[in-house]
PDB file of N, CA and C in Angstrom:
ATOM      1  N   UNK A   1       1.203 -10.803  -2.781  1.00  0.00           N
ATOM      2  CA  UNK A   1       1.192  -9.891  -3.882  1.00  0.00           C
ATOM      3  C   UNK A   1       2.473 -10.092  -4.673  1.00  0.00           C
ATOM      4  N   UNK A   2       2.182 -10.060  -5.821  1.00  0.00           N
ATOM      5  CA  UNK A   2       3.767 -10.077  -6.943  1.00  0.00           C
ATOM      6  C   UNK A   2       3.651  -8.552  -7.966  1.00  0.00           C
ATOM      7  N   UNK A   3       4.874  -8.785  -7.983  1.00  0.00           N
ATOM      8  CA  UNK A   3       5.747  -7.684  -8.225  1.00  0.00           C
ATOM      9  C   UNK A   3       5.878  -7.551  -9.866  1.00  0.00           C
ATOM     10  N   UNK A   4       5.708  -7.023 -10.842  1.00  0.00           N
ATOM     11  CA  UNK A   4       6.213  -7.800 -12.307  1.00  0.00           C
ATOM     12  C   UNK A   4       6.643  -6.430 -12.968  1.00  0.00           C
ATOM     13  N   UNK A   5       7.663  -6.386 -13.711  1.00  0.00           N
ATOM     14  CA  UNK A   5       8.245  -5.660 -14.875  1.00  0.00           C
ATOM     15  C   UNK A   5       7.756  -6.506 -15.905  1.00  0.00           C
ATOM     16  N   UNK A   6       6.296  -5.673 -16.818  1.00  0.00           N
ATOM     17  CA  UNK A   6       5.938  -6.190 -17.538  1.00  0.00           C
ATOM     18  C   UNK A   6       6.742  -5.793 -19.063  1.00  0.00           C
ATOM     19  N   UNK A   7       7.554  -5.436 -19.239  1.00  0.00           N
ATOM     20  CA  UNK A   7       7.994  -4.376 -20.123  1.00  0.00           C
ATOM     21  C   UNK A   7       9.249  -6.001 -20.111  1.00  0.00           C
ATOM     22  N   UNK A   8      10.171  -6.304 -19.194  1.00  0.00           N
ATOM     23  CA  UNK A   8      11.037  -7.335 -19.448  1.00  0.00           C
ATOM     24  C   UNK A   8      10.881  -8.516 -19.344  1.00  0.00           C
ATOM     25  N   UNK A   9       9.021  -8.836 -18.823  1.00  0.00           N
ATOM     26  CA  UNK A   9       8.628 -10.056 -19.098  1.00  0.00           C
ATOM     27  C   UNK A   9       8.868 -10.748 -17.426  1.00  0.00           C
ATOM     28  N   UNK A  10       9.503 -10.246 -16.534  1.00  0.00           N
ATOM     29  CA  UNK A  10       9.609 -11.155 -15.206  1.00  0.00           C
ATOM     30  C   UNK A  10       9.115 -10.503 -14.020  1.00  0.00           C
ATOM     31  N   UNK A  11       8.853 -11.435 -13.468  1.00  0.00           N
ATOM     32  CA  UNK A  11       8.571 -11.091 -11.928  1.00  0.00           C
ATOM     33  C   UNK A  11      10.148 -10.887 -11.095  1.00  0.00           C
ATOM     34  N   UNK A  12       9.174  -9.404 -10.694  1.00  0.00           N
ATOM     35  CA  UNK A  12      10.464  -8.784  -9.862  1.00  0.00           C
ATOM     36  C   UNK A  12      10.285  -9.323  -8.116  1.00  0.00           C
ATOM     37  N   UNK A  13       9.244  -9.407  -7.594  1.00  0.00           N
ATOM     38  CA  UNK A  13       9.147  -9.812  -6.028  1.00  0.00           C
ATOM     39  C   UNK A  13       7.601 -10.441  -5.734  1.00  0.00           C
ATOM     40  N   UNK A  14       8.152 -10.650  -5.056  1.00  0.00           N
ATOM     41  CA  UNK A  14       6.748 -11.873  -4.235  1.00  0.00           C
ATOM     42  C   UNK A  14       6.207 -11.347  -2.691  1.00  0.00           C
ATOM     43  N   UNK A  15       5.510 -10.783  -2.181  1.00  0.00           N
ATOM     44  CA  UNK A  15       5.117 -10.496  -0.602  1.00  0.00           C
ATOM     45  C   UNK A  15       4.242 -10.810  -0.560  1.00  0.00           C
ATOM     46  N   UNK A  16       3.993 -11.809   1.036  1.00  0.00           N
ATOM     47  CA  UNK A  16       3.397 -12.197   1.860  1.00  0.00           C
ATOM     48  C   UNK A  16       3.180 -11.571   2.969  1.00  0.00           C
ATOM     49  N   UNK A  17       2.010 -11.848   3.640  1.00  0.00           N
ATOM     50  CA  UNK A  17       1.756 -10.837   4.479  1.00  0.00           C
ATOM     51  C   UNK A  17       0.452 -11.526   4.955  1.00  0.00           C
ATOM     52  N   UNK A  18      -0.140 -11.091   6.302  1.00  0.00           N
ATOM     53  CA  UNK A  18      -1.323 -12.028   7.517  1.00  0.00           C
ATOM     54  C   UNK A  18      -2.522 -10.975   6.726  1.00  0.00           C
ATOM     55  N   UNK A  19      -2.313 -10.325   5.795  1.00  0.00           N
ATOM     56  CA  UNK A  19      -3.504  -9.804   5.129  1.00  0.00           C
ATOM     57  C   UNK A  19      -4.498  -9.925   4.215  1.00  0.00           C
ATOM     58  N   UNK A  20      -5.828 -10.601   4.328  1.00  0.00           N
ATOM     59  CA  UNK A  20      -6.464 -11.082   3.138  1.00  0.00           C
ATOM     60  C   UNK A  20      -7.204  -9.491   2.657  1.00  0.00           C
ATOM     61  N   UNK A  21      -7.596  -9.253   1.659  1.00  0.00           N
ATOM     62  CA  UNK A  21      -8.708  -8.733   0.782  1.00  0.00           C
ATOM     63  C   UNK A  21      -7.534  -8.716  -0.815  1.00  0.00           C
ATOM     64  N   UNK A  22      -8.738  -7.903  -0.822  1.00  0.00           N
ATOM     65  CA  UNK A  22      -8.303  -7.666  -2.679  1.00  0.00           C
ATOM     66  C   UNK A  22      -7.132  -5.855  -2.277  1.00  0.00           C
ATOM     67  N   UNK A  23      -6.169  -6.088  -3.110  1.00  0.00           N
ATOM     68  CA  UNK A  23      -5.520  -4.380  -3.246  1.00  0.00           C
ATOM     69  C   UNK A  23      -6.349  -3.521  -4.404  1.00  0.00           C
ATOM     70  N   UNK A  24      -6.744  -2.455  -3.556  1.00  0.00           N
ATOM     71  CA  UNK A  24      -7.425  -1.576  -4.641  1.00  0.00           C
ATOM     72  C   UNK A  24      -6.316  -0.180  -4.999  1.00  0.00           C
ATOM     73  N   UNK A  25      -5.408  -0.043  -4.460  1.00  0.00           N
ATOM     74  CA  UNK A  25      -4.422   0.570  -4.995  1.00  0.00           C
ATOM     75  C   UNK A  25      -3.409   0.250  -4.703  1.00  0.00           C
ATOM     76  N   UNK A  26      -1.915   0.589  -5.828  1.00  0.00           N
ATOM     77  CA  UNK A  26      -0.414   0.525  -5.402  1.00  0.00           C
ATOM     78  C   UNK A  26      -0.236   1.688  -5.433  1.00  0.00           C
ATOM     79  N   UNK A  27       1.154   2.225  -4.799  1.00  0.00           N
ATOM     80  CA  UNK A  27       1.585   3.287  -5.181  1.00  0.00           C
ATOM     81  C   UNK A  27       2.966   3.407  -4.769  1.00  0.00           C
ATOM     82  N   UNK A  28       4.075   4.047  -5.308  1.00  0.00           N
ATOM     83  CA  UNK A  28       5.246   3.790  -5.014  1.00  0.00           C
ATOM     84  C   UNK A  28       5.480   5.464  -4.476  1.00  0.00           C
ATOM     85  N   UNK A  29       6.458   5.263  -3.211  1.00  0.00           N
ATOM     86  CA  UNK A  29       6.964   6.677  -2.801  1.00  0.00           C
ATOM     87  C   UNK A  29       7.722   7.168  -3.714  1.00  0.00           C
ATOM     88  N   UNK A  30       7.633   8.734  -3.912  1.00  0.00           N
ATOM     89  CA  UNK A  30       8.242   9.406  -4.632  1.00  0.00           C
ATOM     90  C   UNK A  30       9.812   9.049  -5.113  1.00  0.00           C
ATOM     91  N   UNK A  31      10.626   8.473  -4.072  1.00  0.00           N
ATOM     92  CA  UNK A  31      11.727   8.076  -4.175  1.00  0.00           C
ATOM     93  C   UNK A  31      12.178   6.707  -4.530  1.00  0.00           C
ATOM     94  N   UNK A  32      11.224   6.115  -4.878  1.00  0.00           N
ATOM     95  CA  UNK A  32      10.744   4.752  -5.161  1.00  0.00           C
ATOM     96  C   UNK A  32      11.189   3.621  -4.377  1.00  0.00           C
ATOM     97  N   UNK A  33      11.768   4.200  -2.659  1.00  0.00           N
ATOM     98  CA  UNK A  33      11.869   3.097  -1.906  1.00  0.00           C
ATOM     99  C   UNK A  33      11.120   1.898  -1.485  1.00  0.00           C
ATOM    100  N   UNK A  34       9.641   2.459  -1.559  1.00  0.00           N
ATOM    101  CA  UNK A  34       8.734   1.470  -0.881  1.00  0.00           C
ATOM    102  C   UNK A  34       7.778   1.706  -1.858  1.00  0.00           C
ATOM    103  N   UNK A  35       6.550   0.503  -1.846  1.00  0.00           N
ATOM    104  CA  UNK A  35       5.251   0.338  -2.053  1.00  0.00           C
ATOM    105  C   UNK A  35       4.062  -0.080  -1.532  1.00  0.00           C
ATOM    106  N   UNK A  36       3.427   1.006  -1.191  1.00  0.00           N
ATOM    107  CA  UNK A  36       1.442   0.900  -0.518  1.00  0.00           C
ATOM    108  C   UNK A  36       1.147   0.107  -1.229  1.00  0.00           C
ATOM    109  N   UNK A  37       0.499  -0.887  -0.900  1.00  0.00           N
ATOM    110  CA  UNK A  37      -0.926  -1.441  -1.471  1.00  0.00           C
ATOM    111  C   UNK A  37      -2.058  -1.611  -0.073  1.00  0.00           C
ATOM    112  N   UNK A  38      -3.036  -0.958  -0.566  1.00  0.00           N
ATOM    113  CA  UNK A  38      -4.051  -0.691  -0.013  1.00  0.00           C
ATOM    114  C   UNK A  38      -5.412  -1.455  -0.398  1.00  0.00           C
ATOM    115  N   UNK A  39      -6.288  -1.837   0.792  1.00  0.00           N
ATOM    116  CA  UNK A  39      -7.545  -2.317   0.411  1.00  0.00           C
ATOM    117  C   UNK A  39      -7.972  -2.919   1.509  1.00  0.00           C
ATOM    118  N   UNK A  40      -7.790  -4.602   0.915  1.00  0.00           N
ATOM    119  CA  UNK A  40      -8.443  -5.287   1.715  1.00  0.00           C
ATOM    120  C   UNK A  40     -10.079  -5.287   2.020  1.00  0.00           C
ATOM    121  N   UNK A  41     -10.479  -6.533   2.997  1.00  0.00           N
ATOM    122  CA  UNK A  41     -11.861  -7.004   3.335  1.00  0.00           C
ATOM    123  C   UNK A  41     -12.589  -5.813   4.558  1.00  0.00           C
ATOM    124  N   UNK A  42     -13.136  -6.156   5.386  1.00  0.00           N
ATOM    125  CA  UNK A  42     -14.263  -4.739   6.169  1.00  0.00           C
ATOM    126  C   UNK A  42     -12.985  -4.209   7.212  1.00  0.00           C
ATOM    127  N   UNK A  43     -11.807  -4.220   7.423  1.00  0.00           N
ATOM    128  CA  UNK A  43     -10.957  -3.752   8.444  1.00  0.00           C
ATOM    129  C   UNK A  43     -10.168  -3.278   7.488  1.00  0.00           C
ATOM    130  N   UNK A  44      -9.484  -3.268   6.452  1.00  0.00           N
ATOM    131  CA  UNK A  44      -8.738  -2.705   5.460  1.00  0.00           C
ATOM    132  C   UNK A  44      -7.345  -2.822   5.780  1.00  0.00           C
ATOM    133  N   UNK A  45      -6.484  -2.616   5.047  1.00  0.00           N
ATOM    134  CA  UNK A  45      -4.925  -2.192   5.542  1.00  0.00           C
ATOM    135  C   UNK A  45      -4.490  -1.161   4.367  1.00  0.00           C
ATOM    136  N   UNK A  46      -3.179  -1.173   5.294  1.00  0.00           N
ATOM    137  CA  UNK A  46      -2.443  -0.539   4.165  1.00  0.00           C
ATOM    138  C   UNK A  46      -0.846  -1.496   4.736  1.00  0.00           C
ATOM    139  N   UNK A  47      -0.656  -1.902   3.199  1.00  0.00           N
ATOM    140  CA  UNK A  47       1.090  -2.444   3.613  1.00  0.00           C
ATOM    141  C   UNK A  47       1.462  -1.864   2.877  1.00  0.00           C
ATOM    142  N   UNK A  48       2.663  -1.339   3.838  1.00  0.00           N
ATOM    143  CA  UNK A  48       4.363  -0.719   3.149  1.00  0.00           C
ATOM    144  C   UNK A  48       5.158  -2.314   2.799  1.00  0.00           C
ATOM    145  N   UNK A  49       5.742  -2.059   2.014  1.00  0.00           N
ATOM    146  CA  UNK A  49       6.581  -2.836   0.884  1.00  0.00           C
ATOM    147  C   UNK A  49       7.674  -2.180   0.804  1.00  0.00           C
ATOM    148  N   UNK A  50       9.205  -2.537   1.225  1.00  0.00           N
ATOM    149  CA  UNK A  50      10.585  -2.628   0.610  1.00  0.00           C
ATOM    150  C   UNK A  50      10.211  -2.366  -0.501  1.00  0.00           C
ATOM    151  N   UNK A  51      10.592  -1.573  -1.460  1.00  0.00           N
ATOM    152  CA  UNK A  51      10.541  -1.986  -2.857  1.00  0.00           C
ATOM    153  C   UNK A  51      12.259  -2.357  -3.398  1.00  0.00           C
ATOM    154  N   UNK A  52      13.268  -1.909  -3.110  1.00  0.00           N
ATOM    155  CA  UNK A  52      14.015  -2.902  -3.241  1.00  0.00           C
ATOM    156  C   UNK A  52      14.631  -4.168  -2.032  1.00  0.00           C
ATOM    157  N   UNK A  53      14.315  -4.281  -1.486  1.00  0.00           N
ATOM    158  CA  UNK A  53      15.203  -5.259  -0.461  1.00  0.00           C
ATOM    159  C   UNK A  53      13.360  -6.337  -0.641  1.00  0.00           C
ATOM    160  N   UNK A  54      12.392  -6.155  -1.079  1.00  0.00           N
ATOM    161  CA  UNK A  54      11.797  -7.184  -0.899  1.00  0.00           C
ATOM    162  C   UNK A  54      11.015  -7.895  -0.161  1.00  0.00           C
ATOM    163  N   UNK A  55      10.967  -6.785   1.019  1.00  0.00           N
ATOM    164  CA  UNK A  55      10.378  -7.727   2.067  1.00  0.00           C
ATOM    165  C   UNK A  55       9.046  -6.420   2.908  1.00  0.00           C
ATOM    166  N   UNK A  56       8.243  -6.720   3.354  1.00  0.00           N
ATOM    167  CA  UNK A  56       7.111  -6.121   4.409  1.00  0.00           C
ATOM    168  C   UNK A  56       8.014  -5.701   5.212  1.00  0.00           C
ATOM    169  N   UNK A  57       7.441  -4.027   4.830  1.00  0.00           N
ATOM    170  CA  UNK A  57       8.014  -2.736   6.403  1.00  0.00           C
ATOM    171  C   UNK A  57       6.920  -2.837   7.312  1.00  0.00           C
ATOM    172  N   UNK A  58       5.659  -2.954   6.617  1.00  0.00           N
ATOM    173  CA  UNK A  58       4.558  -2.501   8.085  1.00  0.00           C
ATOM    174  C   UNK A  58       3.199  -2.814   7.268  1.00  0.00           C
ATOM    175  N   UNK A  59       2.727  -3.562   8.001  1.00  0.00           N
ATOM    176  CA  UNK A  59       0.995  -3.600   7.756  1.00  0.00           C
ATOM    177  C   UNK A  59       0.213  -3.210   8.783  1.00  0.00           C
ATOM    178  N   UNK A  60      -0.955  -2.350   8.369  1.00  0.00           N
ATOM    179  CA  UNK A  60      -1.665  -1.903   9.292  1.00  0.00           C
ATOM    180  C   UNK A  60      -2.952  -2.044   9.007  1.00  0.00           C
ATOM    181  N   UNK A  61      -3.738  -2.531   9.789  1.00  0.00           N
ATOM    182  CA  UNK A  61      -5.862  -2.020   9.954  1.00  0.00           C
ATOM    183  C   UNK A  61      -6.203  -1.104   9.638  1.00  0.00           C
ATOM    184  N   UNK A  62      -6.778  -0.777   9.104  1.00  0.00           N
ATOM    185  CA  UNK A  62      -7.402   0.959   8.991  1.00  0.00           C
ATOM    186  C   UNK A  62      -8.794   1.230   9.492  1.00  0.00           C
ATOM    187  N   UNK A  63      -9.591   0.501   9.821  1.00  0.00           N
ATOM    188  CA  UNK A  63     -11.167   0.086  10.201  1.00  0.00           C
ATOM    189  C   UNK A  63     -12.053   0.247   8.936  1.00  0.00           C
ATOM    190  N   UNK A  64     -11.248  -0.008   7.339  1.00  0.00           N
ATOM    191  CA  UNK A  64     -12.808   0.246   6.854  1.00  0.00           C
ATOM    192  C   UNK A  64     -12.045  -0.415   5.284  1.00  0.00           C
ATOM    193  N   UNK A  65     -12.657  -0.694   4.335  1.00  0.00           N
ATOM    194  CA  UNK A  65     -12.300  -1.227   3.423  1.00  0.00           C
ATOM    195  C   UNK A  65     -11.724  -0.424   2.458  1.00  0.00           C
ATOM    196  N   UNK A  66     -10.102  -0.324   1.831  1.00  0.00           N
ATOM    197  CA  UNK A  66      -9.646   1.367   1.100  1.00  0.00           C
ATOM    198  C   UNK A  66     -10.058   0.922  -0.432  1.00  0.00           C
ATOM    199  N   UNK A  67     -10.697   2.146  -0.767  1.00  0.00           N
ATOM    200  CA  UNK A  67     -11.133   1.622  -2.016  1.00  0.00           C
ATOM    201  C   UNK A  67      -9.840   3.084  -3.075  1.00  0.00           C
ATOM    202  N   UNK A  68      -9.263   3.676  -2.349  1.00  0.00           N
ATOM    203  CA  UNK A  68      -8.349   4.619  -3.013  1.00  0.00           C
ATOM    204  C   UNK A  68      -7.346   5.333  -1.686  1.00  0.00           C
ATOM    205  N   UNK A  69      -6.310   5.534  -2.334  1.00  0.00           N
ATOM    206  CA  UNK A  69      -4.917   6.305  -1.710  1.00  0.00           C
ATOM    207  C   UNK A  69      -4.805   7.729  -2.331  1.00  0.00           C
ATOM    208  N   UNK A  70      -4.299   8.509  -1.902  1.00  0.00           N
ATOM    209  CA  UNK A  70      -4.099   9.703  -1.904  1.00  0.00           C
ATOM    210  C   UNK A  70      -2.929  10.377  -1.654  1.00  0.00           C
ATOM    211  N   UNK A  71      -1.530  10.487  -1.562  1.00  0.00           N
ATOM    212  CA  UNK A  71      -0.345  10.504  -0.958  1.00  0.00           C
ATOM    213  C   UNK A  71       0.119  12.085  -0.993  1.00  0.00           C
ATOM    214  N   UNK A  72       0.718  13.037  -0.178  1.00  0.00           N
ATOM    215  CA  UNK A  72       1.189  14.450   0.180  1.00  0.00           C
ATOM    216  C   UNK A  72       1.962  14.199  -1.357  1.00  0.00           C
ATOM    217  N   UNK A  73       2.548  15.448  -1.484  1.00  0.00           N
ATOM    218  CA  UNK A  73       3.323  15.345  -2.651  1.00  0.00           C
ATOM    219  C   UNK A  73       4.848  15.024  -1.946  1.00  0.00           C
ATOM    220  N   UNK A  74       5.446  14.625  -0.645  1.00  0.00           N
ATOM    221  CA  UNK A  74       6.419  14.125  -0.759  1.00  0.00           C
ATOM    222  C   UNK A  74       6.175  13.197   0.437  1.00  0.00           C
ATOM    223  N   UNK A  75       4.881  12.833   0.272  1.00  0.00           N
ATOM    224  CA  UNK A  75       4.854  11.524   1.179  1.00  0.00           C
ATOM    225  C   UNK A  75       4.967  10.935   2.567  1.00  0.00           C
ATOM    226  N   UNK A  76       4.464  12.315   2.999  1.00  0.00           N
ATOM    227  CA  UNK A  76       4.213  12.467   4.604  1.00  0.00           C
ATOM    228  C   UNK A  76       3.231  12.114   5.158  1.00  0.00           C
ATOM    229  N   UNK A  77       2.342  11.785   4.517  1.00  0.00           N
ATOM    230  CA  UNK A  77       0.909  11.997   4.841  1.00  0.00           C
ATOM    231  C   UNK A  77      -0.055  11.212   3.222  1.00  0.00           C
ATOM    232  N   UNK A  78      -0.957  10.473   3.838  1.00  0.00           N
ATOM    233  CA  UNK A  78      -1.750   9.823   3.277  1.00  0.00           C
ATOM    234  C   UNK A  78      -3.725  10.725   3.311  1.00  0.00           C
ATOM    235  N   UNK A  79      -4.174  10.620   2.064  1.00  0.00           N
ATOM    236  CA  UNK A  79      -6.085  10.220   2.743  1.00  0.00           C
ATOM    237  C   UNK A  79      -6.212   8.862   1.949  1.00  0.00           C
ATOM    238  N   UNK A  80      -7.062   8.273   2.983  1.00  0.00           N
ATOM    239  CA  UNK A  80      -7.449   6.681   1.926  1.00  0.00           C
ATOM    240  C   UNK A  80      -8.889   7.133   2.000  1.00  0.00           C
ATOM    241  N   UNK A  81      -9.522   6.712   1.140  1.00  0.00           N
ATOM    242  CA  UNK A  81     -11.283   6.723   1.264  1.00  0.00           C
ATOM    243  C   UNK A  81     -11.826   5.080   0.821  1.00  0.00           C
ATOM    244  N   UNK A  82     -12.677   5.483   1.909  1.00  0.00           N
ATOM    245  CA  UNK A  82     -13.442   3.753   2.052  1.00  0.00           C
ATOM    246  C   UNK A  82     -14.918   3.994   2.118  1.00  0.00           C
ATOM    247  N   UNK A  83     -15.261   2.935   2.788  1.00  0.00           N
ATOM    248  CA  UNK A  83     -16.347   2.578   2.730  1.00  0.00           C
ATOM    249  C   UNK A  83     -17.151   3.821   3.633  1.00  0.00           C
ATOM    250  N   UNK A  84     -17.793   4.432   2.862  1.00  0.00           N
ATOM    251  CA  UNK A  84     -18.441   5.828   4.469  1.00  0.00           C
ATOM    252  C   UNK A  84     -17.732   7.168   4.849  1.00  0.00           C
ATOM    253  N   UNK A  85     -16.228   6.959   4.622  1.00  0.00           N
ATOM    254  CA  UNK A  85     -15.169   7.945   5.197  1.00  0.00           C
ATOM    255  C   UNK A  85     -14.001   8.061   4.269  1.00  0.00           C
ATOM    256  N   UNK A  86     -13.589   8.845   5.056  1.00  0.00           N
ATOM    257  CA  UNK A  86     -11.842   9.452   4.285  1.00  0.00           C
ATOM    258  C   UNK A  86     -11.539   9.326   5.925  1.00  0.00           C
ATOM    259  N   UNK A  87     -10.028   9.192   5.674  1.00  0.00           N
ATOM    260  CA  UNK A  87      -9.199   9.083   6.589  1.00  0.00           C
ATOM    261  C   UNK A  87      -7.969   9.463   6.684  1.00  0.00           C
ATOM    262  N   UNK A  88      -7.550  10.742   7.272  1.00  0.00           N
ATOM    263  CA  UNK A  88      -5.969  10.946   7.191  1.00  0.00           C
ATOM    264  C   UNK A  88      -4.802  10.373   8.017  1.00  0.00           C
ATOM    265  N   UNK A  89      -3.948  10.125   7.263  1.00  0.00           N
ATOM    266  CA  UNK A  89      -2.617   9.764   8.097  1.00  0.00           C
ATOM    267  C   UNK A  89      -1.633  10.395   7.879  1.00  0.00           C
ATOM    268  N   UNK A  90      -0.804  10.995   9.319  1.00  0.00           N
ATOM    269  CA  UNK A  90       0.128  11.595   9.195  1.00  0.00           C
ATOM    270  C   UNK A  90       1.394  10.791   9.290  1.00  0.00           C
ATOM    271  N   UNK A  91       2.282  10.644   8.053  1.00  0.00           N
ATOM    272  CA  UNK A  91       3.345   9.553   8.612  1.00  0.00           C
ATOM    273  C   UNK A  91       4.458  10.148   8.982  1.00  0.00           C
ATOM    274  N   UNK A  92       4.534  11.030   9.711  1.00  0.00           N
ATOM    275  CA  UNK A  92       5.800  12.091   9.673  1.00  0.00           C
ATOM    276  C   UNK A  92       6.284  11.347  11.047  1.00  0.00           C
ATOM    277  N   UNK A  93       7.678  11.658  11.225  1.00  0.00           N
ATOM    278  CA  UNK A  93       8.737  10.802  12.501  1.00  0.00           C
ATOM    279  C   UNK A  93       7.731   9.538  12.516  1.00  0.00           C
TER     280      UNK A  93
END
């Protein structure tokens, strides 16, 4: 996945990651440390993204393909909805 400030014309970051599908959402934490992108093929993920240092905090399976994110208002807690279901995650400690 790449990163771009389309407004100054460049690519800001590049991540790689053991995850194929398509991202059907980004979303940046309130504090704009990190970035979700969510989706993927019939097992789904969700990867956390550095958003400044650049690099993959955590990719995870979700069992189903995310076709949308949902985030607490300070980012404790996720619903993704997929294919069949909603799914909550609590990301607290």
């Amino acid at each position: 996945m790449e990163l771009f400030d389309w407004a100054a014309g460049k690519r800001l970051a590049e991540y790689e990651g053991d995850k194929n599908g398509i991202v059907n959402h980004l979303e940046f934490a309130p504090d704009g440390s990190w970035l979700l992108a969510a989706g993927g093929a019939n097992d789904g993920f969700l990867f956390f993204l550095d958003a400044g240092g650049k690099k993959a905090l955590r990719a995870d399976k979700v069992g189903m393909h995310v076709h949308d994110v949902a985030a607490t208002e300070n980012a404790d807690g996720l619903i993704a909805a997929g294919h069949n279901k909603l799914v909550v995650f609590d990301m607290k400690g």
